[in-house]
PDB file of N, CA and C in Angstrom:
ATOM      1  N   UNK A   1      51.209  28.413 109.662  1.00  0.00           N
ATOM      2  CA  UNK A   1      50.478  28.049 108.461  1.00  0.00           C
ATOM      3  C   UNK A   1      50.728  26.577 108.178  1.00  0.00           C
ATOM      4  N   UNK A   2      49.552  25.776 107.728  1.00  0.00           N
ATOM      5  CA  UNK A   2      49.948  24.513 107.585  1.00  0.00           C
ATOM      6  C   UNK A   2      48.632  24.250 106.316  1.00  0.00           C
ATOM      7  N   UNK A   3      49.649  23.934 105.237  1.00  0.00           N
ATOM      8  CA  UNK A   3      48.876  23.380 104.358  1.00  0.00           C
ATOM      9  C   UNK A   3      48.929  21.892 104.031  1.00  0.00           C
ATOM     10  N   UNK A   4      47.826  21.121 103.719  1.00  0.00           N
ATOM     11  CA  UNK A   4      47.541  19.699 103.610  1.00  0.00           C
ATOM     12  C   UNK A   4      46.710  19.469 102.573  1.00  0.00           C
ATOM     13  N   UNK A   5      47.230  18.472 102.061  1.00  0.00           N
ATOM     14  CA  UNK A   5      47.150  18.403 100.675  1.00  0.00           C
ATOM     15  C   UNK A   5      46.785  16.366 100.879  1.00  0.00           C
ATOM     16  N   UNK A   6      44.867  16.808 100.595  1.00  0.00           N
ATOM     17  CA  UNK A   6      44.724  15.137 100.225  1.00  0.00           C
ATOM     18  C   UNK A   6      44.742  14.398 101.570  1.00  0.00           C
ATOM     19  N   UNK A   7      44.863  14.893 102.558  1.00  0.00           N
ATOM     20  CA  UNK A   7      44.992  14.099 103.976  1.00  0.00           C
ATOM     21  C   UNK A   7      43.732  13.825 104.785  1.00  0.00           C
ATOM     22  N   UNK A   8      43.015  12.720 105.238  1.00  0.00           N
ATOM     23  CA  UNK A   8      41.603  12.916 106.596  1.00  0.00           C
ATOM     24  C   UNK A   8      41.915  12.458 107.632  1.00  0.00           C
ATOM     25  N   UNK A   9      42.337  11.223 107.846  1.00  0.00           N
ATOM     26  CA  UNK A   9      42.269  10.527 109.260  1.00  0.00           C
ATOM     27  C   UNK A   9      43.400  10.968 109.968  1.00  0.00           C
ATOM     28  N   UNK A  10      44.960  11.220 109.338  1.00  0.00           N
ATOM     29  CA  UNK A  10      45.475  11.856 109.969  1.00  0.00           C
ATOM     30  C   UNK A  10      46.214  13.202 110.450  1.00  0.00           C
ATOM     31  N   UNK A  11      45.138  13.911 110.045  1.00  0.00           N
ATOM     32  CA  UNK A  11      45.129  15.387 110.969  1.00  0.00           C
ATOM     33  C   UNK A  11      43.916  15.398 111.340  1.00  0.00           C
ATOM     34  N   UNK A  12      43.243  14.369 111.629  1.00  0.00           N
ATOM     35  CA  UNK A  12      42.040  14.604 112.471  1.00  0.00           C
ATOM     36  C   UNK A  12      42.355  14.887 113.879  1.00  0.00           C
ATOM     37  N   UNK A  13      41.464  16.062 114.486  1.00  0.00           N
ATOM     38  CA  UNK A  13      41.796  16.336 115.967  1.00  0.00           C
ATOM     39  C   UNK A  13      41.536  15.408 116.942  1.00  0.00           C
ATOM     40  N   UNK A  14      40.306  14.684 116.178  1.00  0.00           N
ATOM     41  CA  UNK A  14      39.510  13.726 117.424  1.00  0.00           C
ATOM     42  C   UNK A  14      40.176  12.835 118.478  1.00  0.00           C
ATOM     43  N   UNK A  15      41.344  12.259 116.892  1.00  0.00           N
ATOM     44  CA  UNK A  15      42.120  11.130 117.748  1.00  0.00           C
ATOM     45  C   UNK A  15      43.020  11.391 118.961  1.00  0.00           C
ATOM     46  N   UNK A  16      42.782  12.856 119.493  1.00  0.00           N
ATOM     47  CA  UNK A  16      43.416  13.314 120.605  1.00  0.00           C
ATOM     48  C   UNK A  16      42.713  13.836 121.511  1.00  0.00           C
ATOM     49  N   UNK A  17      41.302  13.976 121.076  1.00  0.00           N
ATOM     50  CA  UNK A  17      40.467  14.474 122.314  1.00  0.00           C
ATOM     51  C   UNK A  17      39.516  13.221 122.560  1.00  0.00           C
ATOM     52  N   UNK A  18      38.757  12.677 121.390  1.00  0.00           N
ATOM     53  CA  UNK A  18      37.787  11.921 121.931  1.00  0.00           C
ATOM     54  C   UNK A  18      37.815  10.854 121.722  1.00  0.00           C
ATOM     55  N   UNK A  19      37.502   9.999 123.170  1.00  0.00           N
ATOM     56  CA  UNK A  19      38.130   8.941 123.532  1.00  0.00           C
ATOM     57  C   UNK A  19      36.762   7.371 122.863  1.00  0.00           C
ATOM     58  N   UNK A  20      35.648   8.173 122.529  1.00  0.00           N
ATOM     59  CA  UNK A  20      35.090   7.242 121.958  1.00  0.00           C
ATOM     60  C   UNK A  20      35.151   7.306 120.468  1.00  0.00           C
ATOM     61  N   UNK A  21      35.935   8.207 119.327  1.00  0.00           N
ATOM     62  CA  UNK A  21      36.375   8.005 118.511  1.00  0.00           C
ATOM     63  C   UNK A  21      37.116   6.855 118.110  1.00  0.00           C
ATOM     64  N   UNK A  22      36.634   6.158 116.455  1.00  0.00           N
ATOM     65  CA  UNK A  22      37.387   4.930 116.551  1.00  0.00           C
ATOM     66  C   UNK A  22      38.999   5.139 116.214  1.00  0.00           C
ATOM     67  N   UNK A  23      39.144   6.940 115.944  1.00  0.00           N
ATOM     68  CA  UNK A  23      40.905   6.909 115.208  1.00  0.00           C
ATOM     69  C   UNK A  23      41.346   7.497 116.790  1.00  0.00           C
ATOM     70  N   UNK A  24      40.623   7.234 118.217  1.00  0.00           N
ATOM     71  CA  UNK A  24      41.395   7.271 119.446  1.00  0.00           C
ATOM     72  C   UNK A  24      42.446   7.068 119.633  1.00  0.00           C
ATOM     73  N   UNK A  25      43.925   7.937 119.740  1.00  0.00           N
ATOM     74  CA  UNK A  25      44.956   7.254 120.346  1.00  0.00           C
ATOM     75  C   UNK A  25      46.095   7.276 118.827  1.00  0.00           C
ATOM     76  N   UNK A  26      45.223   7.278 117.914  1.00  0.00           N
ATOM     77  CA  UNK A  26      45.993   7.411 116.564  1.00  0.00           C
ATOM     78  C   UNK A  26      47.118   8.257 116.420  1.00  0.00           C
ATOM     79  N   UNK A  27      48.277   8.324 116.139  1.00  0.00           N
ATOM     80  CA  UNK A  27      49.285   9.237 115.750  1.00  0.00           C
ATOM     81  C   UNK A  27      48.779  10.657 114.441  1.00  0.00           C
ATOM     82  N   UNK A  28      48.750  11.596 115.051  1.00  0.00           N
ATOM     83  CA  UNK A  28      48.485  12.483 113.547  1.00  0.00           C
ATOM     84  C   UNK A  28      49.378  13.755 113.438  1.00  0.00           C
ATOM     85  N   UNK A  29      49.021  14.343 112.675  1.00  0.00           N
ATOM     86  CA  UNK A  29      50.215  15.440 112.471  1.00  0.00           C
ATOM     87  C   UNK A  29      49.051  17.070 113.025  1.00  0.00           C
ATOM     88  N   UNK A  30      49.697  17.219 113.793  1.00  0.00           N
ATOM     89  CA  UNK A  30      48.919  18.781 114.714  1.00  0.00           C
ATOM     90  C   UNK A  30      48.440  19.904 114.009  1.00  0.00           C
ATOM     91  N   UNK A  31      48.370  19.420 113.064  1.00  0.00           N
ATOM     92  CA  UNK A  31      47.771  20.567 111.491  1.00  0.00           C
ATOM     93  C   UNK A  31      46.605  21.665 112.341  1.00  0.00           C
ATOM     94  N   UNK A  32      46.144  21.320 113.378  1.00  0.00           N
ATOM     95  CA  UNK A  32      44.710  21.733 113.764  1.00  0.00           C
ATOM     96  C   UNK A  32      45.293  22.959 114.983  1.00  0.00           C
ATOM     97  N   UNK A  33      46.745  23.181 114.677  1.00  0.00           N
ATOM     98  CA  UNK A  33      47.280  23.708 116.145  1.00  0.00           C
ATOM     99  C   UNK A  33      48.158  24.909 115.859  1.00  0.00           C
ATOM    100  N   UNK A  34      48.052  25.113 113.929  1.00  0.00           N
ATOM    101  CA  UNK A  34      48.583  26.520 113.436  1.00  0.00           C
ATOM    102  C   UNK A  34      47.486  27.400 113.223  1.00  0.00           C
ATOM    103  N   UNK A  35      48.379  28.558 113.369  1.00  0.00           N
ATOM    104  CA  UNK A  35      47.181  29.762 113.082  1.00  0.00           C
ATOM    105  C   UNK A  35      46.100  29.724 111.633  1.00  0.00           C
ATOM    106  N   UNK A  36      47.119  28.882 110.664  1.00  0.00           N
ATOM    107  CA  UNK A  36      45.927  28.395 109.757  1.00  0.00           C
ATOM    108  C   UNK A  36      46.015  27.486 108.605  1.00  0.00           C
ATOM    109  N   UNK A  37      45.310  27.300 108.306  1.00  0.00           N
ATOM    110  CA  UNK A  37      45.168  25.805 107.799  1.00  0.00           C
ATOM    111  C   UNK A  37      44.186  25.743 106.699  1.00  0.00           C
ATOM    112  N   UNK A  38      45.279  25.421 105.210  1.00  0.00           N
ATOM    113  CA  UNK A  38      44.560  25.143 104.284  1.00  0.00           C
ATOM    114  C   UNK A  38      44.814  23.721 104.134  1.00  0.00           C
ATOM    115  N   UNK A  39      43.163  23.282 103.378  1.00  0.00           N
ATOM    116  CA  UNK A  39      43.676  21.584 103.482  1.00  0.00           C
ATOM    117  C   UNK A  39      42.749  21.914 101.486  1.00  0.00           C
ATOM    118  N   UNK A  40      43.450  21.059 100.850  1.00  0.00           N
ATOM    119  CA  UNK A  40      42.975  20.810  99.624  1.00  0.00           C
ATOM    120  C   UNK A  40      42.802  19.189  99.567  1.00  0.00           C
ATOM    121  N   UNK A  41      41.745  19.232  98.847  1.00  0.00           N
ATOM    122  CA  UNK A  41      40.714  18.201  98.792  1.00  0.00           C
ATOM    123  C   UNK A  41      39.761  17.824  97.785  1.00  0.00           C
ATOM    124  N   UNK A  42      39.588  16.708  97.039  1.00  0.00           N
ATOM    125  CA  UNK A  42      38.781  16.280  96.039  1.00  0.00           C
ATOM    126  C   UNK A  42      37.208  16.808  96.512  1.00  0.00           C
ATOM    127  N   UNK A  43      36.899  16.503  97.527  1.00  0.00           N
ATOM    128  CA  UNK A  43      35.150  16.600  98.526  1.00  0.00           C
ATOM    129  C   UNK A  43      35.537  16.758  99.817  1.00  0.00           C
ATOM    130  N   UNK A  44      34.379  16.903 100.866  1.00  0.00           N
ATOM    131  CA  UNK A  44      35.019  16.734 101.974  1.00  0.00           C
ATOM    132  C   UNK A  44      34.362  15.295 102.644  1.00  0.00           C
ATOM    133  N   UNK A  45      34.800  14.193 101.809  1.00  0.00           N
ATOM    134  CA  UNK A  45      33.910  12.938 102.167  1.00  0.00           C
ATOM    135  C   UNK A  45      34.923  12.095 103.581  1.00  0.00           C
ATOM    136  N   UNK A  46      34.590  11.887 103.800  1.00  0.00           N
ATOM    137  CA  UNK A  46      35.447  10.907 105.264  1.00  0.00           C
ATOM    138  C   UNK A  46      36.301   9.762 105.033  1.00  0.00           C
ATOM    139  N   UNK A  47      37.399   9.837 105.768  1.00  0.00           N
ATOM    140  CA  UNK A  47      38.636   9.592 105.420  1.00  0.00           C
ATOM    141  C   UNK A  47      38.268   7.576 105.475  1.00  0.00           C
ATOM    142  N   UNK A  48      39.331   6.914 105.416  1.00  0.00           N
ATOM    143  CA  UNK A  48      39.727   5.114 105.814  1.00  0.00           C
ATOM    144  C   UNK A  48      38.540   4.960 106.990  1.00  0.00           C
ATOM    145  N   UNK A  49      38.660   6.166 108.233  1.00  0.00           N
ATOM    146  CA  UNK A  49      37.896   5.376 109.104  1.00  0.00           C
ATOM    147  C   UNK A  49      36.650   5.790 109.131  1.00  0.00           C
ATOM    148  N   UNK A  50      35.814   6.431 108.460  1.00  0.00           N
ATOM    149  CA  UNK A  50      34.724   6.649 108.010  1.00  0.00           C
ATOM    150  C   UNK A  50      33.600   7.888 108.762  1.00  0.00           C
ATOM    151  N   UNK A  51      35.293   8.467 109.602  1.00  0.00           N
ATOM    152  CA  UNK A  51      34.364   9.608 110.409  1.00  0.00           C
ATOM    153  C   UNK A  51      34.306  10.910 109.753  1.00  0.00           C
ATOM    154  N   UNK A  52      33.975  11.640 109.980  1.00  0.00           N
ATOM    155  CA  UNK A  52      34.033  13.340 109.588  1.00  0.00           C
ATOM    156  C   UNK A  52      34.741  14.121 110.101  1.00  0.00           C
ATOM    157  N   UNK A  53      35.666  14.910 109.437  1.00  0.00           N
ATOM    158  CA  UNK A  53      36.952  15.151 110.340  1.00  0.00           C
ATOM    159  C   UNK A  53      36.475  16.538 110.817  1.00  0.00           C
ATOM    160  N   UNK A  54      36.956  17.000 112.463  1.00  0.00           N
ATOM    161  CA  UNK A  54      36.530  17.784 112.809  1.00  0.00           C
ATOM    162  C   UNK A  54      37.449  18.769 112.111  1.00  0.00           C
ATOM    163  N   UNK A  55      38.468  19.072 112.178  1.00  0.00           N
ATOM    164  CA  UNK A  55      39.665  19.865 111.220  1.00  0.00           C
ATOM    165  C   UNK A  55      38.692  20.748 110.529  1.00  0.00           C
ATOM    166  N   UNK A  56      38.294  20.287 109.772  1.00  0.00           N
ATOM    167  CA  UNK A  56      37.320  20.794 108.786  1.00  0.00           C
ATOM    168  C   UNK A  56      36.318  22.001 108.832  1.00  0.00           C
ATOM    169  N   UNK A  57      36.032  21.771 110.409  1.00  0.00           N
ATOM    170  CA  UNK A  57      34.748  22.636 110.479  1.00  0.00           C
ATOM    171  C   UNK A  57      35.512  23.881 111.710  1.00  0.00           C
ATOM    172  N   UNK A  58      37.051  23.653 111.940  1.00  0.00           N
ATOM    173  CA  UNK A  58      37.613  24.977 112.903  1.00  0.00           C
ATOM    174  C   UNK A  58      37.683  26.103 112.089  1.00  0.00           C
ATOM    175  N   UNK A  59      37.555  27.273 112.982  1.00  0.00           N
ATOM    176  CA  UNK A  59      37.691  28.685 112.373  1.00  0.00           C
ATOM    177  C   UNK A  59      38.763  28.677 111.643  1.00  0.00           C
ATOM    178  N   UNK A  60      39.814  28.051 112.031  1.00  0.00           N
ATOM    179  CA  UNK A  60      41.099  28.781 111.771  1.00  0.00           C
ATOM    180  C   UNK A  60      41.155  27.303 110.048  1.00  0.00           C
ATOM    181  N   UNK A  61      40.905  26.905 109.762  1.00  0.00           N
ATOM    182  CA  UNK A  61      41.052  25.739 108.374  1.00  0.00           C
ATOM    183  C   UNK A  61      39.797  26.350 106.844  1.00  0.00           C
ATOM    184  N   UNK A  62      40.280  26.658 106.260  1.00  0.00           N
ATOM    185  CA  UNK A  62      39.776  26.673 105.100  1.00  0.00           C
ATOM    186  C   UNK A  62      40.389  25.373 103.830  1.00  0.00           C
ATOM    187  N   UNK A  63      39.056  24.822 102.933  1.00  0.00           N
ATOM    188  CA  UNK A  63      39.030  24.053 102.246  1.00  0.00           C
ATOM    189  C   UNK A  63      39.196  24.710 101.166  1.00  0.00           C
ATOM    190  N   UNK A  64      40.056  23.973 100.006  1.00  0.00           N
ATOM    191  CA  UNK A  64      40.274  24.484  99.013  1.00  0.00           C
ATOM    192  C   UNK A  64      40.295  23.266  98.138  1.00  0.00           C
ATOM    193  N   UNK A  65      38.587  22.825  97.642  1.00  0.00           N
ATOM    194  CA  UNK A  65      38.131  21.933  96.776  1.00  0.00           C
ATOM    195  C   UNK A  65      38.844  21.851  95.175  1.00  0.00           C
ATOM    196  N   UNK A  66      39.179  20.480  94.922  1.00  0.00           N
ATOM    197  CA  UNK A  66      39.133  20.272  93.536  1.00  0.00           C
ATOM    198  C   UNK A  66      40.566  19.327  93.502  1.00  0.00           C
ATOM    199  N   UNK A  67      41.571  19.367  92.150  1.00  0.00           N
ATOM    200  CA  UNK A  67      42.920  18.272  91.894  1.00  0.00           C
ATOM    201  C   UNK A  67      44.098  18.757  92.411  1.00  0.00           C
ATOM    202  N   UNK A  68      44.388  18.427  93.533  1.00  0.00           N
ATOM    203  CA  UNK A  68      45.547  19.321  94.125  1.00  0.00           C
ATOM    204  C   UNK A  68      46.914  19.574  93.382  1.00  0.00           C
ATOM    205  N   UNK A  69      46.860  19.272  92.016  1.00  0.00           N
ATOM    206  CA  UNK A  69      47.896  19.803  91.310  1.00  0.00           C
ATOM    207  C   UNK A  69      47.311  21.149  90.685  1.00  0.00           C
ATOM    208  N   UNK A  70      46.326  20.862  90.115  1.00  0.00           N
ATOM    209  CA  UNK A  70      45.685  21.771  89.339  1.00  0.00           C
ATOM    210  C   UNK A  70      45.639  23.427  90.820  1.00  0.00           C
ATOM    211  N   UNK A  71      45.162  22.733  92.383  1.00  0.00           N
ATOM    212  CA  UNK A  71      44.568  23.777  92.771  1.00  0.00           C
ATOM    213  C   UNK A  71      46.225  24.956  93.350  1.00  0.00           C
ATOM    214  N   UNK A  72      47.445  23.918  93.578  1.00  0.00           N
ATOM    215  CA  UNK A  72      48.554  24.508  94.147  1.00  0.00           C
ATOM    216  C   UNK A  72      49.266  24.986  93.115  1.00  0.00           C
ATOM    217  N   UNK A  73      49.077  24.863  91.686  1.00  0.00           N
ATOM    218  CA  UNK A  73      49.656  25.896  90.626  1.00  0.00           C
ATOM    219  C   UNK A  73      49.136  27.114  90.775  1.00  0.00           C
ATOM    220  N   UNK A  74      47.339  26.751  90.785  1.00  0.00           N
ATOM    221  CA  UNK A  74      46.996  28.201  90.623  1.00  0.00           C
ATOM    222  C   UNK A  74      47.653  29.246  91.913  1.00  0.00           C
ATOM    223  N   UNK A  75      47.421  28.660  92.859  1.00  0.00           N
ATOM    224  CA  UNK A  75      48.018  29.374  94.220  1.00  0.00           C
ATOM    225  C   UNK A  75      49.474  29.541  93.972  1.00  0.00           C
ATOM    226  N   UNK A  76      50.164  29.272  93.568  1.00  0.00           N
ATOM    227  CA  UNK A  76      51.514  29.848  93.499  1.00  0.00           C
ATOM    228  C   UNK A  76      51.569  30.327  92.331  1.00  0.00           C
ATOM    229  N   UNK A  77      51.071  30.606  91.243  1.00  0.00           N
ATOM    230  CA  UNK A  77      50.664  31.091  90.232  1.00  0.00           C
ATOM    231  C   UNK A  77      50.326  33.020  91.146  1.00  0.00           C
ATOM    232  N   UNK A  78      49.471  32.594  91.699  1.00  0.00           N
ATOM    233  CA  UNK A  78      48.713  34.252  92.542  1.00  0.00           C
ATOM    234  C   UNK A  78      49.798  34.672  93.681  1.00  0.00           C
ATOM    235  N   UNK A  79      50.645  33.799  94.045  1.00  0.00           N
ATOM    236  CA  UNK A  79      51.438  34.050  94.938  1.00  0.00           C
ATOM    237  C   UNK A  79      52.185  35.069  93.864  1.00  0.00           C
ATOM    238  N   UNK A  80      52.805  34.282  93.148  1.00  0.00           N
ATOM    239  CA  UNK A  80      53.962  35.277  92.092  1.00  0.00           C
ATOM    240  C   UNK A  80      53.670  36.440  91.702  1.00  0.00           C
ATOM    241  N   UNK A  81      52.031  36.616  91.311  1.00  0.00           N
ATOM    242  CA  UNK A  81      51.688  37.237  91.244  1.00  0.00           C
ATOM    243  C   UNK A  81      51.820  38.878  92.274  1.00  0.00           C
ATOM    244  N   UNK A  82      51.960  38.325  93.198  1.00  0.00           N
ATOM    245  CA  UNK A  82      51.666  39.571  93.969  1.00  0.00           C
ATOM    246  C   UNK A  82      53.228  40.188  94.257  1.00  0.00           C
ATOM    247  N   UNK A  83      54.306  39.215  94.484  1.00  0.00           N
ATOM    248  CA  UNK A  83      55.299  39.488  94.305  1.00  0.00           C
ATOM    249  C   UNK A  83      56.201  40.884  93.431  1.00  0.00           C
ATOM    250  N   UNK A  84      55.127  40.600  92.211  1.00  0.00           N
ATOM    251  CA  UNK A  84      55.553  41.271  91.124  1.00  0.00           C
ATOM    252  C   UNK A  84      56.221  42.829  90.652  1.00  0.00           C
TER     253      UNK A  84
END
């Protein structure tokens, strides 16, 4: 499980597969390589280098839009919840 919070260019996959990408070669964190992957996010608008992150569109990543304070209370808020 890998959650990301607010991040684009670097957990983008590209910069490790495609070589005509301009974030080619870039250092990123392998977010794209757990069984799953929440990324929270204001939009899903494109990061410093102005590409579209593929991350985004794998089976295994769900987006969880809106103020990532506001959205990781509620989620541990429902976590406790279930605990209960």
């Amino acid at each position: 499980m890998a959650l990301v919070i607010g991040a684009n260019d670097v957990v983008n996959p590209v910069a490790r597969t495609d070589k005509s990408s301009p974030i080619y070669g870039m250092p990123i964190l392998n977010v794209d390589m757990a069984q799953n992957v929440i990324v929270v996010k204001r939009g899903k608008g494109a990061g410093y280098s102005g590409i579209e992150n593929a991350l985004f569109y794998k089976d295994n990543c769900r987006m969880l839009y809106g103020s990532a304070q506001q959205a990781i209370a509620e989620v541990i808020t429902h976590v406790k919840a279930l605990e209960g």
